[in-house]
Protein backbone atom coordinates (compact mmCIF):
# COMPACT_ATOMS: atom_id res chain seq x y z
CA UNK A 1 90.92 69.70 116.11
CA UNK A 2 94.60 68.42 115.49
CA UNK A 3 96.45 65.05 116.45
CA UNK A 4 99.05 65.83 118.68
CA UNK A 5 102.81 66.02 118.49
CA UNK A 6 103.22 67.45 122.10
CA UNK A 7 106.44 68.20 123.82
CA UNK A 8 106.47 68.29 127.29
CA UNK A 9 108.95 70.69 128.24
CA UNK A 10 108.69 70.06 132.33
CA UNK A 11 110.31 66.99 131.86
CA UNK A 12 112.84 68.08 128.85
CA UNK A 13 116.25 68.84 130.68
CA UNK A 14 118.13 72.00 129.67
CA UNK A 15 120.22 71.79 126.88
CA UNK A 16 119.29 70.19 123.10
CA UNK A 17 117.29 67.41 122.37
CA UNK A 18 116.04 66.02 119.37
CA UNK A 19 112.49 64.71 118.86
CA UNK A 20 111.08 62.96 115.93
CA UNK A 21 107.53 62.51 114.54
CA UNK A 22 105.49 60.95 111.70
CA UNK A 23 101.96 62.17 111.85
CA UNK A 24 99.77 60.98 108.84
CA UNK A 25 98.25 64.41 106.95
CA UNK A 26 95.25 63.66 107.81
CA UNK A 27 96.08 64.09 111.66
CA UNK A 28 97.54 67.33 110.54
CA UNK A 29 94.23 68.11 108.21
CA UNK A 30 96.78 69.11 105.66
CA UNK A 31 94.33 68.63 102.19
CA UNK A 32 93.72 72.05 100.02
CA UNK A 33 91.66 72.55 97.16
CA UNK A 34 94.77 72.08 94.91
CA UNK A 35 97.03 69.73 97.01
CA UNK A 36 96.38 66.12 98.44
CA UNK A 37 98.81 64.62 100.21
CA UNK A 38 99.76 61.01 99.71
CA UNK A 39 102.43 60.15 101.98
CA UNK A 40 103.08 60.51 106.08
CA UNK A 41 104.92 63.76 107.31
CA UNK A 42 108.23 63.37 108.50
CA UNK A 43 108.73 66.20 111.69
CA UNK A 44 112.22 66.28 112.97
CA UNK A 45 112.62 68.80 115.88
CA UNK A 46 115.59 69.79 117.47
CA UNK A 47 114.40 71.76 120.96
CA UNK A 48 116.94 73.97 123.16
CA UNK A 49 115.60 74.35 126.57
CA UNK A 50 117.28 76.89 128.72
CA UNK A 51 115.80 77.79 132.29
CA UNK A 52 111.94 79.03 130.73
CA UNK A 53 112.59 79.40 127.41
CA UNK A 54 112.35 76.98 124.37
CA UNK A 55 113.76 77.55 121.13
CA UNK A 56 112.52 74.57 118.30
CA UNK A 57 113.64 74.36 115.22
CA UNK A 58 112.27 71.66 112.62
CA UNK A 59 111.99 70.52 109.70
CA UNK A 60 108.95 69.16 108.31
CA UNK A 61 108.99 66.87 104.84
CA UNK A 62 106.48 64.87 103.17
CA UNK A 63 104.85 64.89 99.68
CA UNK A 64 101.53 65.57 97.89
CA UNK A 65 100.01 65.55 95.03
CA UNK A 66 98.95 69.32 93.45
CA UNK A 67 96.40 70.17 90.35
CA UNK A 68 97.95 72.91 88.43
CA UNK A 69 95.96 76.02 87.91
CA UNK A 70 95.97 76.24 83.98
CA UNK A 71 95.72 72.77 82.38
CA UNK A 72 94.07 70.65 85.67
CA UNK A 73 96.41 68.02 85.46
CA UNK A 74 98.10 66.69 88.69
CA UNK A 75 101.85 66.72 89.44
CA UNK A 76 103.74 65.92 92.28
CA UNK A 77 105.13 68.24 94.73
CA UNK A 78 107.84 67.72 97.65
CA UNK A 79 107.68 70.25 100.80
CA UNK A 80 110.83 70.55 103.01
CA UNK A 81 109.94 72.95 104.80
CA UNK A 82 112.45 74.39 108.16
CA UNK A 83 110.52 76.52 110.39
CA UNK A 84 111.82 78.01 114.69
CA UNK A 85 109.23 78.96 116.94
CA UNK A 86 109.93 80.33 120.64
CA UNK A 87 108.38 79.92 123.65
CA UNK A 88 108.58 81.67 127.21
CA UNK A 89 107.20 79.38 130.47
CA UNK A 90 105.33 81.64 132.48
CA UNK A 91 102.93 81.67 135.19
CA UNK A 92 99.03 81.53 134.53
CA UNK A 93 98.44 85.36 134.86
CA UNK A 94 101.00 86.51 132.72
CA UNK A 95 100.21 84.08 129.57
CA UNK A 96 98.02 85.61 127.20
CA UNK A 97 96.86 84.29 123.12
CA UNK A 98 98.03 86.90 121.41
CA UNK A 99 102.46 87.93 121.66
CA UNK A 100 102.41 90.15 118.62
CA UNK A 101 104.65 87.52 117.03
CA UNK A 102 103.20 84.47 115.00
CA UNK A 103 106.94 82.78 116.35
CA UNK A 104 106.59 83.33 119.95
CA UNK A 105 104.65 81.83 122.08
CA UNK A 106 103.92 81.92 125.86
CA UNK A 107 103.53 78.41 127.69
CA UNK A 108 101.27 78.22 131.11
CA UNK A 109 103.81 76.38 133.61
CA UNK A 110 100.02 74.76 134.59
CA UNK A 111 100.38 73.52 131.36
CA UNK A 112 103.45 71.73 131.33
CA UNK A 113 103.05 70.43 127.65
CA UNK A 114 103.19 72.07 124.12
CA UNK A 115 101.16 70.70 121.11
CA UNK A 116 102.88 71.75 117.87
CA UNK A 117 100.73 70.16 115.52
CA UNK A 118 98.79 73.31 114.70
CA UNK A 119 102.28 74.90 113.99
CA UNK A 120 103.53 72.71 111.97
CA UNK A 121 100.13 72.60 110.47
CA UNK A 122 100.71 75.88 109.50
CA UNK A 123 103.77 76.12 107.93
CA UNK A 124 103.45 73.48 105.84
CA UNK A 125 100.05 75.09 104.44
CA UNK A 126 102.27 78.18 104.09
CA UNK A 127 104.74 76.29 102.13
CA UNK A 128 102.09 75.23 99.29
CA UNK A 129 102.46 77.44 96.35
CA UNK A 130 99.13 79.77 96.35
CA UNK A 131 98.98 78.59 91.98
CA UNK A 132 100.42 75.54 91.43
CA UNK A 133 101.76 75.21 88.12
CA UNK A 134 102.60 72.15 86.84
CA UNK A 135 105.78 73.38 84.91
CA UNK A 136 106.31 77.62 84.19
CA UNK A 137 105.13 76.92 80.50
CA UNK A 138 102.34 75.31 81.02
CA UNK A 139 99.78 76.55 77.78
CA UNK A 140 96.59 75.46 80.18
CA UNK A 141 93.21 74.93 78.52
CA UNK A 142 91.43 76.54 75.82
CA UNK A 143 88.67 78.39 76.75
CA UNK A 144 86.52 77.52 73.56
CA UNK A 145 87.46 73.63 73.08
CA UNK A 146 88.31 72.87 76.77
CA UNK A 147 91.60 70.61 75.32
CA UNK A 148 94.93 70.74 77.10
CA UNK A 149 97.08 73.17 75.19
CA UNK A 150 100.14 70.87 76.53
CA UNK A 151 99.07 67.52 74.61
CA UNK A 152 96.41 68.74 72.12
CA UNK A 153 95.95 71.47 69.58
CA UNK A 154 92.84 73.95 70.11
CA UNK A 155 90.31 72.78 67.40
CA UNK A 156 88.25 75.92 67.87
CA UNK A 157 90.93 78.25 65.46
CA UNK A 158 88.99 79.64 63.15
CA UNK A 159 85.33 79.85 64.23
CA UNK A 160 83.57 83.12 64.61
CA UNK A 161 83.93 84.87 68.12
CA UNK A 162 80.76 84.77 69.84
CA UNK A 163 79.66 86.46 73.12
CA UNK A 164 78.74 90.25 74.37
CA UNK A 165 83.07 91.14 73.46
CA UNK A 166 82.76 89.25 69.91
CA UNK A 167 82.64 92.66 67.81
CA UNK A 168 85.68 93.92 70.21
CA UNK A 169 88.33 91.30 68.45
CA UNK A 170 86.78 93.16 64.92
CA UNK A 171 87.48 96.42 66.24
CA UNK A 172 90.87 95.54 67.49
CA UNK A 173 92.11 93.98 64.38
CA UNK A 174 94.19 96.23 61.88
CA UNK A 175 92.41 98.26 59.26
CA UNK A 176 93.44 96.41 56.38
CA UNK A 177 91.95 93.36 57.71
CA UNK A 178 88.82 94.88 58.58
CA UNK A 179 88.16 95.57 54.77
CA UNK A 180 86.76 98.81 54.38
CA UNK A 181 90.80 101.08 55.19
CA UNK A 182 89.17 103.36 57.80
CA UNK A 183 90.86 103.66 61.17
């Protein structure tokens, strides 16, 4: 499913190292409904190794391209996004899916190597606002006209309210506007 940025941790010797990688976001299937990304991913991993453990911390950068929510138009967006995942080597019987923690992980020592593309996969997905915006103010598009209320006034002001709510804005205007004084 995923290209691979695998660490193989059999032949990693205890202590710190540091591991770099540059997958393109396609290998990491990394396009949304409201984000493309443009540019490659820069992964920079720094991995402790002590007896069967792993601790990895990263950071993952790269840039995309987002469609905000309101008005439709597309702004750029920068992710730097740090993320530590840990990882017990254990034998084949004791590894299961499943740890209870979305951070932990247990490794087969069959399997002496760990793909982290789906990881980082993840967190940068997680890292994507859920509504982009393209600024906090952004006026978005008229419903009647369609025109973006950031570059263009509405040119539907004025004209009669139409639809099954239309007498609703009537009966929510105040009395004195309504012409006859009744509540």
């Amino acid at each position: 499913m995923f290209s691979s940025m695998k660490i193989e941790f059999s032949a990693l010797p205890e202590g710190i190292e540091t591991l770099e990688f540059h997958p393109a976001p396609n290998d990491l299937h990394l396009e949304t409904d409201t984000c493309t990304f443009a540019g490659p991913v820069a992964v920079r991993l720094s991995v402790n190794k002590t007896l069967d453990q792993l601790v990895v911390e990263g950071l993952a950068r790269t840039h995309a391209t987002a469609t905000c929510v309101r008005c439709l138009d597309e702004f750029p967006v920068s992710l730097d996004e740090s993320f530590r995942v840990i990882a017990r080597v254990v034998p084949d019987d004791e590894a299961g899916d499943d740890t209870g923690d979305e951070n932990f992980f247990l490794l087969r020592q069959s399997e002496p190597v760990w793909d982290l593309t789906e990881i980082v996969h993840d967190f940068l997905l997680l890292a994507l606002p859920d509504n982009p915006l393209c600024r906090e103010e952004c006026a978005g598009l008229c419903a009647g006209c369609g025109r973006n209320l950031n570059r263009e006034p509405c040119v539907c002001a004025g004209k009669p309210a139409s639809g099954p709510l239309a007498q609703l804005s009537v009966l929510l205007q105040p009395s004195d506007r309504r012409g006859n004084g009744n509540p």
